[in-house]
PDB file of N, CA and C in Angstrom:
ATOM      1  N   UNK A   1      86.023  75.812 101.016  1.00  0.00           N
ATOM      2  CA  UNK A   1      87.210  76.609 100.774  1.00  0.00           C
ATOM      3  C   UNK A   1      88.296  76.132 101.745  1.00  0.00           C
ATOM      4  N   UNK A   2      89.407  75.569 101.356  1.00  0.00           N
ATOM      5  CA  UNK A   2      90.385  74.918 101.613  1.00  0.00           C
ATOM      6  C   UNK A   2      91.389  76.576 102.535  1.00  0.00           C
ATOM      7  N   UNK A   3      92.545  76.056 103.599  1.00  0.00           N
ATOM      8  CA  UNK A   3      93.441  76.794 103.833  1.00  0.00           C
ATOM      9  C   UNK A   3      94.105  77.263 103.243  1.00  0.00           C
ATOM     10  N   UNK A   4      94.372  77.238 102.055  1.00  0.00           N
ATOM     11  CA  UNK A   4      95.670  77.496 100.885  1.00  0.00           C
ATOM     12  C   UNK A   4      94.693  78.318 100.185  1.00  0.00           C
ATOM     13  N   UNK A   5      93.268  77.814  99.722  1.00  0.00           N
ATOM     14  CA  UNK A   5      92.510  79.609  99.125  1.00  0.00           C
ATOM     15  C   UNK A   5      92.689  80.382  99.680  1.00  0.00           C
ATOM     16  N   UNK A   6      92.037  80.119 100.974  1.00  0.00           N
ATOM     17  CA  UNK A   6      92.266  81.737 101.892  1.00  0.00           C
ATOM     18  C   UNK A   6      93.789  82.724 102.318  1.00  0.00           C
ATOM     19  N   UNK A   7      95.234  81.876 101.958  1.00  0.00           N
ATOM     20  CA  UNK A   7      95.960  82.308 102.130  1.00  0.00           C
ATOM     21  C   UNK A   7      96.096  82.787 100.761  1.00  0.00           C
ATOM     22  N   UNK A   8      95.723  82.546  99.572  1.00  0.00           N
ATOM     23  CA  UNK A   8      96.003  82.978  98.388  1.00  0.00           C
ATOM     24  C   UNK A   8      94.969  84.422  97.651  1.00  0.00           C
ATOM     25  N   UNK A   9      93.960  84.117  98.485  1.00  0.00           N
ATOM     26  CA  UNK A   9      93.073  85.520  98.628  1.00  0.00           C
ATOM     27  C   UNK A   9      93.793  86.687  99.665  1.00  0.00           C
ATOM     28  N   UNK A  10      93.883  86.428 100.785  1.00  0.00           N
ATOM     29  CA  UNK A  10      94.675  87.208 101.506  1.00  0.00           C
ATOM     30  C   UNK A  10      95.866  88.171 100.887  1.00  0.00           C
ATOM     31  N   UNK A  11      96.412  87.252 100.099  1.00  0.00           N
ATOM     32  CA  UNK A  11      97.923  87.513  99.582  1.00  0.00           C
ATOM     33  C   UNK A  11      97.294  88.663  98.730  1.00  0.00           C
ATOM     34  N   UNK A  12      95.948  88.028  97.590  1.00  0.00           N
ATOM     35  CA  UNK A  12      95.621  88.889  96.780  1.00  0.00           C
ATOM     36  C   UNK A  12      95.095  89.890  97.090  1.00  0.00           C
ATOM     37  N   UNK A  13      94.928  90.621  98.263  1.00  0.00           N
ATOM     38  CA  UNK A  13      94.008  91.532  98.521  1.00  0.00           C
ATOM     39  C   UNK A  13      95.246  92.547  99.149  1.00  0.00           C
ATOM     40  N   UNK A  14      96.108  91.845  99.692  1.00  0.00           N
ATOM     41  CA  UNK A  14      97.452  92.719 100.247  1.00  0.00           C
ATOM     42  C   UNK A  14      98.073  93.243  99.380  1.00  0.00           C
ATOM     43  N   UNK A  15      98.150  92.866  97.888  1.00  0.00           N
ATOM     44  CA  UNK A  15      99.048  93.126  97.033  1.00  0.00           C
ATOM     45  C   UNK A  15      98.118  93.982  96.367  1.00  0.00           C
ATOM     46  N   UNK A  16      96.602  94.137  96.001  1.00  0.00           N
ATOM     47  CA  UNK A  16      95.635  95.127  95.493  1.00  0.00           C
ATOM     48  C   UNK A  16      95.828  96.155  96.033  1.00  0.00           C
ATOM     49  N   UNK A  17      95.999  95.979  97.462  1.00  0.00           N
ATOM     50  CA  UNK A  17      96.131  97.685  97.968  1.00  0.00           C
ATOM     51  C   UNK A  17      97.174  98.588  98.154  1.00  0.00           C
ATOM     52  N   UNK A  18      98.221  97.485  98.334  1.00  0.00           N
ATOM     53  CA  UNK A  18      99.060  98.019  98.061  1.00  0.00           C
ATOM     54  C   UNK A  18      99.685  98.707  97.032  1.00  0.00           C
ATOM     55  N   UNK A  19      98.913  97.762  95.928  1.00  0.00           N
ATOM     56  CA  UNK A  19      99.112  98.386  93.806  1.00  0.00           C
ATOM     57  C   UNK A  19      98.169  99.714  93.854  1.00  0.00           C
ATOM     58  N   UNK A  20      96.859  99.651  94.678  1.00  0.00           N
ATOM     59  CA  UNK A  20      96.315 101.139  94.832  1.00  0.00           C
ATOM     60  C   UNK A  20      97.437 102.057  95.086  1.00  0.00           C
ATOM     61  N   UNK A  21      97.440 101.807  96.582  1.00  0.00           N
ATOM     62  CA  UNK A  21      98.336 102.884  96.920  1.00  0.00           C
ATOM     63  C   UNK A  21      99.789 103.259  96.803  1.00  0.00           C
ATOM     64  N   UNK A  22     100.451 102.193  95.982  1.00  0.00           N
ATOM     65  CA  UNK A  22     101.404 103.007  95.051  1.00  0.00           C
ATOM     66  C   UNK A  22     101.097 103.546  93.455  1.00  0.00           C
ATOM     67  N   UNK A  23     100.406 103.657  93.286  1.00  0.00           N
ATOM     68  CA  UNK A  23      99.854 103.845  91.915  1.00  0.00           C
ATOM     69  C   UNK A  23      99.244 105.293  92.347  1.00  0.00           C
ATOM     70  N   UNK A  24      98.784 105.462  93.485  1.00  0.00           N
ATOM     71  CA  UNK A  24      98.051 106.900  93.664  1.00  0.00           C
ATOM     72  C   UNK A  24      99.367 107.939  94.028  1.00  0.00           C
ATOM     73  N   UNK A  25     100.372 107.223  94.885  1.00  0.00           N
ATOM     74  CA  UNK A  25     101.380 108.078  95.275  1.00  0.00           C
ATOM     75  C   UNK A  25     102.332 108.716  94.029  1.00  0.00           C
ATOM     76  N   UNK A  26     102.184 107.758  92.763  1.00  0.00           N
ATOM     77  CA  UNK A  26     103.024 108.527  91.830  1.00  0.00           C
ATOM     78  C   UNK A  26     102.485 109.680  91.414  1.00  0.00           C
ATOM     79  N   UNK A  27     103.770 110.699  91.014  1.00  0.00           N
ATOM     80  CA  UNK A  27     103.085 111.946  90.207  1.00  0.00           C
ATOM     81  C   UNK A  27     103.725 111.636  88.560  1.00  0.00           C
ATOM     82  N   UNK A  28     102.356 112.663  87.957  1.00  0.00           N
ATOM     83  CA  UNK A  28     102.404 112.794  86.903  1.00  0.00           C
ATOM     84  C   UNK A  28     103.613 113.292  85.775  1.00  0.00           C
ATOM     85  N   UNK A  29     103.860 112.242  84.850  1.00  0.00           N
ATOM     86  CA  UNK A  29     105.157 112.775  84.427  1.00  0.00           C
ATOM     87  C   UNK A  29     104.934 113.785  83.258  1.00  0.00           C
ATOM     88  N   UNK A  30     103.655 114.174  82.580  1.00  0.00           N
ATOM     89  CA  UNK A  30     103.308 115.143  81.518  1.00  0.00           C
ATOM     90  C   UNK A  30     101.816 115.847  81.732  1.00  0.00           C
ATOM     91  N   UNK A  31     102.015 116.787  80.859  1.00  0.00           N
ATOM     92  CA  UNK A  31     100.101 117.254  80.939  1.00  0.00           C
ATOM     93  C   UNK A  31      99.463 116.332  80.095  1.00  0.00           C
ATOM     94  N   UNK A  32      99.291 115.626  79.588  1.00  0.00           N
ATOM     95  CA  UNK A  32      98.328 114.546  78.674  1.00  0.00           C
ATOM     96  C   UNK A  32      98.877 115.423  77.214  1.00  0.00           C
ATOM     97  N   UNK A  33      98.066 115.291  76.588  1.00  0.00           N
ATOM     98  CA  UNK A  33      98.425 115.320  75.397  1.00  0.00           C
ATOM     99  C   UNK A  33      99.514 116.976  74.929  1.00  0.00           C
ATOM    100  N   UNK A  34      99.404 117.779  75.826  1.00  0.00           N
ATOM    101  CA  UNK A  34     100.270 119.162  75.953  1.00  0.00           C
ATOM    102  C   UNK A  34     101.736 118.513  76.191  1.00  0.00           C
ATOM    103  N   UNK A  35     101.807 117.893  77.149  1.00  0.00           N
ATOM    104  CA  UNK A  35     103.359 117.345  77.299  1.00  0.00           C
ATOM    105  C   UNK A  35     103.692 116.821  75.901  1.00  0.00           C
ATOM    106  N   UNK A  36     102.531 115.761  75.446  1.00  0.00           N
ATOM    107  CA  UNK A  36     103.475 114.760  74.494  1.00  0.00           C
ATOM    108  C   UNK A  36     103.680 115.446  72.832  1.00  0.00           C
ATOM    109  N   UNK A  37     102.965 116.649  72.824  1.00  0.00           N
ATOM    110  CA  UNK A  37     103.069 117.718  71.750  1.00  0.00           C
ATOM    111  C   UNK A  37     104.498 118.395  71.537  1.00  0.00           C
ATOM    112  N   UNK A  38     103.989 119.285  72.940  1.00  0.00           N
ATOM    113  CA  UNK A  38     105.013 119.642  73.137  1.00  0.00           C
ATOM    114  C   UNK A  38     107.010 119.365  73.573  1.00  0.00           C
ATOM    115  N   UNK A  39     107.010 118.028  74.207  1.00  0.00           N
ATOM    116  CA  UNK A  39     108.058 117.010  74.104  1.00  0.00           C
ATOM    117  C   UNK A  39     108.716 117.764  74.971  1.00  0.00           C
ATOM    118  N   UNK A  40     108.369 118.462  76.142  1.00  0.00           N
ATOM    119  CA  UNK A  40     108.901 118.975  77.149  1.00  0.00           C
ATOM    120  C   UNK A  40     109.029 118.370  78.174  1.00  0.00           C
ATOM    121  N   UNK A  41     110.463 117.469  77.956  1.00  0.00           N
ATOM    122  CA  UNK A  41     110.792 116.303  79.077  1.00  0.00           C
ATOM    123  C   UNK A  41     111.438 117.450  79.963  1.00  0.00           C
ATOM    124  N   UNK A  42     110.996 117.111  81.323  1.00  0.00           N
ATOM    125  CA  UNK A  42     111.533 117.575  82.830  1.00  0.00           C
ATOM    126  C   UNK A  42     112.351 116.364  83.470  1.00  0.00           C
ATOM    127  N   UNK A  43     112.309 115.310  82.875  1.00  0.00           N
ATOM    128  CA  UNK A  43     113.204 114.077  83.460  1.00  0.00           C
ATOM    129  C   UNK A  43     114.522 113.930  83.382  1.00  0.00           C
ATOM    130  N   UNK A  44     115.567 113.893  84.572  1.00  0.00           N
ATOM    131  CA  UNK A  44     117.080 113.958  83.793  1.00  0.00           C
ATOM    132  C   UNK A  44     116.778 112.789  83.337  1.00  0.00           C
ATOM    133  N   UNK A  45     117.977 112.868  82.051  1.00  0.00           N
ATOM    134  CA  UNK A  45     118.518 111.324  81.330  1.00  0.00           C
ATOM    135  C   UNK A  45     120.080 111.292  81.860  1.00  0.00           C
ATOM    136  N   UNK A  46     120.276 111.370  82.771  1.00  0.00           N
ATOM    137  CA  UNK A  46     121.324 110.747  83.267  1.00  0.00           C
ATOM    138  C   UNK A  46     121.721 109.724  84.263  1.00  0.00           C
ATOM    139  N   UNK A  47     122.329 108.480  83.983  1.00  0.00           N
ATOM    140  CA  UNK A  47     122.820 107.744  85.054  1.00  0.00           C
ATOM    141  C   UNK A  47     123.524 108.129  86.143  1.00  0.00           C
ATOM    142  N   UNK A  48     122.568 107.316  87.268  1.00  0.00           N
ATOM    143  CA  UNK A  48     123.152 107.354  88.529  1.00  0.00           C
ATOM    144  C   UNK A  48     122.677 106.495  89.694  1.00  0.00           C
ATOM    145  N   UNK A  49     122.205 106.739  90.854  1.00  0.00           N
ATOM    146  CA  UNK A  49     121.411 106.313  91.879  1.00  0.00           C
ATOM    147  C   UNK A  49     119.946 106.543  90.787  1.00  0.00           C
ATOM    148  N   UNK A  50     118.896 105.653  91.586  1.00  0.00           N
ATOM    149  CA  UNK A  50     117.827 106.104  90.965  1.00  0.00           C
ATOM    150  C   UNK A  50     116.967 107.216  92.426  1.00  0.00           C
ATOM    151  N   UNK A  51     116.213 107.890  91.628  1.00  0.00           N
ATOM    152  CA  UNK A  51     115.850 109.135  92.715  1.00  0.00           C
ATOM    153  C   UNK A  51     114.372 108.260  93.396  1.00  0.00           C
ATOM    154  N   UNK A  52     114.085 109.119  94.021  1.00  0.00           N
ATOM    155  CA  UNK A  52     112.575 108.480  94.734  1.00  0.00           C
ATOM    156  C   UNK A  52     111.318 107.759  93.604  1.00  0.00           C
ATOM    157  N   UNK A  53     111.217 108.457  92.565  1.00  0.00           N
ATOM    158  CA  UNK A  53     110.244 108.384  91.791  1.00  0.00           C
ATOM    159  C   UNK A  53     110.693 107.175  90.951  1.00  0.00           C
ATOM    160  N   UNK A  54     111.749 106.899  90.680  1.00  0.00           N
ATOM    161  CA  UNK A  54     112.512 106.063  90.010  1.00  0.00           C
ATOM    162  C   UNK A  54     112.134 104.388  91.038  1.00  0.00           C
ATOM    163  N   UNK A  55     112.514 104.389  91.696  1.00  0.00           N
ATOM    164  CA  UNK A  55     112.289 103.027  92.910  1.00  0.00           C
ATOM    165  C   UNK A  55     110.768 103.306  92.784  1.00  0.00           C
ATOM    166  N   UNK A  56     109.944 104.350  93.089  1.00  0.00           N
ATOM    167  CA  UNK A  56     108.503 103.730  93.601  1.00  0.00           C
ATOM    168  C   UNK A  56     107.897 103.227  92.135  1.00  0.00           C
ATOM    169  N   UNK A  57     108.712 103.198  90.990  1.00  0.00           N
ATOM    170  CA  UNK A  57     107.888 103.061  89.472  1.00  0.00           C
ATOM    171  C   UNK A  57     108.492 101.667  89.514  1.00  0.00           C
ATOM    172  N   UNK A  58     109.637 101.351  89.880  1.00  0.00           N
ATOM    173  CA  UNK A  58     110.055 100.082  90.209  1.00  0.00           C
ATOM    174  C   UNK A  58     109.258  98.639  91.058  1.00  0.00           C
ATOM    175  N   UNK A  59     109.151  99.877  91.895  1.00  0.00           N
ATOM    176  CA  UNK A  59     108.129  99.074  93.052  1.00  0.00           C
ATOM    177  C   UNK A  59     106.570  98.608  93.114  1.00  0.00           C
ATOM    178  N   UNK A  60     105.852  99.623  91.581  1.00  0.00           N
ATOM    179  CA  UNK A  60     104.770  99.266  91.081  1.00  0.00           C
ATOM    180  C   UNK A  60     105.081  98.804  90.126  1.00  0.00           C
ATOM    181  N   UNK A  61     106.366  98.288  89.353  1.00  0.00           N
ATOM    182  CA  UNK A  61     106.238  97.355  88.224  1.00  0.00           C
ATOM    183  C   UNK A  61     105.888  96.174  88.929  1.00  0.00           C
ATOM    184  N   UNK A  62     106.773  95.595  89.942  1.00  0.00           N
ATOM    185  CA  UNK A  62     107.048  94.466  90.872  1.00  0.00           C
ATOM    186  C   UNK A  62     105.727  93.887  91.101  1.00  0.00           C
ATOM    187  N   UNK A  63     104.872  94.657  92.004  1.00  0.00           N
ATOM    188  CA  UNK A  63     103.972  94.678  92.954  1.00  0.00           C
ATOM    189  C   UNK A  63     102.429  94.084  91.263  1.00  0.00           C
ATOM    190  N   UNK A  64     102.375  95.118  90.654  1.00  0.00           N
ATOM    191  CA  UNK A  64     101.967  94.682  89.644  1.00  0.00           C
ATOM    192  C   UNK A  64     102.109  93.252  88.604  1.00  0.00           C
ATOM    193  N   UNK A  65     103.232  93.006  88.373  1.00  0.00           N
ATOM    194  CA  UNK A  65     103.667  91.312  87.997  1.00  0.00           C
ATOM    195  C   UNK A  65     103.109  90.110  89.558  1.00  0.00           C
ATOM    196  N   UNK A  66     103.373  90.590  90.884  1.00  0.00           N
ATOM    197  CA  UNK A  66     102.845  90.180  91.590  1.00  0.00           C
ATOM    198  C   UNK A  66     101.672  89.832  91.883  1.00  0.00           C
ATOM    199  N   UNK A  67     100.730  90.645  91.451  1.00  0.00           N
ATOM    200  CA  UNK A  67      99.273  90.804  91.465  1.00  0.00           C
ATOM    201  C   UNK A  67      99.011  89.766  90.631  1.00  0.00           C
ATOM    202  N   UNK A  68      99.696  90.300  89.269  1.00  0.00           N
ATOM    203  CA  UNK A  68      98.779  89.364  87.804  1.00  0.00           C
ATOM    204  C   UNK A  68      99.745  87.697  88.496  1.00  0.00           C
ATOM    205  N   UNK A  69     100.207  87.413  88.377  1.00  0.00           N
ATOM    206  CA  UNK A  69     100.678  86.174  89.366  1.00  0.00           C
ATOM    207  C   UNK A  69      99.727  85.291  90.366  1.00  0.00           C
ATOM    208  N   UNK A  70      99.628  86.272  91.130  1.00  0.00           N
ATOM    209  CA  UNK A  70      98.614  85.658  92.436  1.00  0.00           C
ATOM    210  C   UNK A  70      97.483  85.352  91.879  1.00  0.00           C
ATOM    211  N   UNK A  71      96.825  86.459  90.767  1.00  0.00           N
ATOM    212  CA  UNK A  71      95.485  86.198  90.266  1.00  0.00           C
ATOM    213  C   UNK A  71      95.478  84.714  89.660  1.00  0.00           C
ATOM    214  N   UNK A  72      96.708  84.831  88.311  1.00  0.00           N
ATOM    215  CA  UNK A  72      96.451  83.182  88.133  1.00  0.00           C
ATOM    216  C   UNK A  72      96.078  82.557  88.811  1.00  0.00           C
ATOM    217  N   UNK A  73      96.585  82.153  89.956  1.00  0.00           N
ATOM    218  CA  UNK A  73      96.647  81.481  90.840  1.00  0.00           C
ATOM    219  C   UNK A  73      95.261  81.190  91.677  1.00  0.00           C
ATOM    220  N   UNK A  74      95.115  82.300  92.050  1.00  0.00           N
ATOM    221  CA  UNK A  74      93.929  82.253  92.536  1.00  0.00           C
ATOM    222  C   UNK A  74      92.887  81.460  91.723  1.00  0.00           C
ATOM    223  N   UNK A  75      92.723  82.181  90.181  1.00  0.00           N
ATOM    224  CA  UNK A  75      91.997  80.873  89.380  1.00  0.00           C
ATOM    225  C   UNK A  75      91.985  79.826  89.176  1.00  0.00           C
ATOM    226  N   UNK A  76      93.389  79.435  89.079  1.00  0.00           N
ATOM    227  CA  UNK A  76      93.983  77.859  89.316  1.00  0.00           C
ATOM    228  C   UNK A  76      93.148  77.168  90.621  1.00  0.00           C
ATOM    229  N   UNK A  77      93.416  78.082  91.731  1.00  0.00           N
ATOM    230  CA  UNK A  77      92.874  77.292  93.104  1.00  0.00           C
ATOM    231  C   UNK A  77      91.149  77.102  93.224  1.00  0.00           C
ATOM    232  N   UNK A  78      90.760  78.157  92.258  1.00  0.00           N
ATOM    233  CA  UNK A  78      89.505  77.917  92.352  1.00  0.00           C
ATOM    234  C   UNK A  78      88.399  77.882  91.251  1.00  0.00           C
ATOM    235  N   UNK A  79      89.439  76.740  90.288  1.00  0.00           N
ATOM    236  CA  UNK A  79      88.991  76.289  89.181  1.00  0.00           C
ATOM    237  C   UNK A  79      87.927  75.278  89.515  1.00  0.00           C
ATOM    238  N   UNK A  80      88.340  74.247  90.104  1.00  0.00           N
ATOM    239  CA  UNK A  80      88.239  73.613  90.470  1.00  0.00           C
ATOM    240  C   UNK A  80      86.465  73.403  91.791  1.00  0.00           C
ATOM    241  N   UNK A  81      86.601  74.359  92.076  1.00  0.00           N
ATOM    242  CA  UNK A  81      85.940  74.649  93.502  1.00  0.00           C
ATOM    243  C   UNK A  81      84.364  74.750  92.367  1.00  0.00           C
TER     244      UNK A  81
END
């Protein structure tokens, strides 16, 4: 195992926990199937700043494209191996 795996595992394991633990910090935007019945949006639809919940859904889209990224990668590096 070469220096460049282990920095590419590293990477991948920083970005896993981090996708945990923004993924646990979000709250729920409906009751499961009661919300989507019922169509009782609590979300404004209005433009503006985005609020807290808005950036951290941002920040697990990111972090998520990041992940699936590194993983390639990781296979790429250790296709081979």
């Amino acid at each position: 195992m070469n220096v460049f795996q282990i920095i590419l595992l590293v990477f991948q394991a920083l970005i896993s926990v981090s996708l945990v633990f923004l993924v646990m910090s979000q709250t729920s935007k409906n009751d499961g199937l009661t919300g989507t019945i019922g169509n009782n949006s609590t979300g404004a639809n209005f433009k503006g700043k985005p609020g807290f919940e808005e950036r951290l859904q941002g920040y697990t889209r990111q972090i998520g494209i990041a992940w699936f990224v590194i993983s390639i990668l990781v296979g790429i590096a250790f296709r081979n191996s």
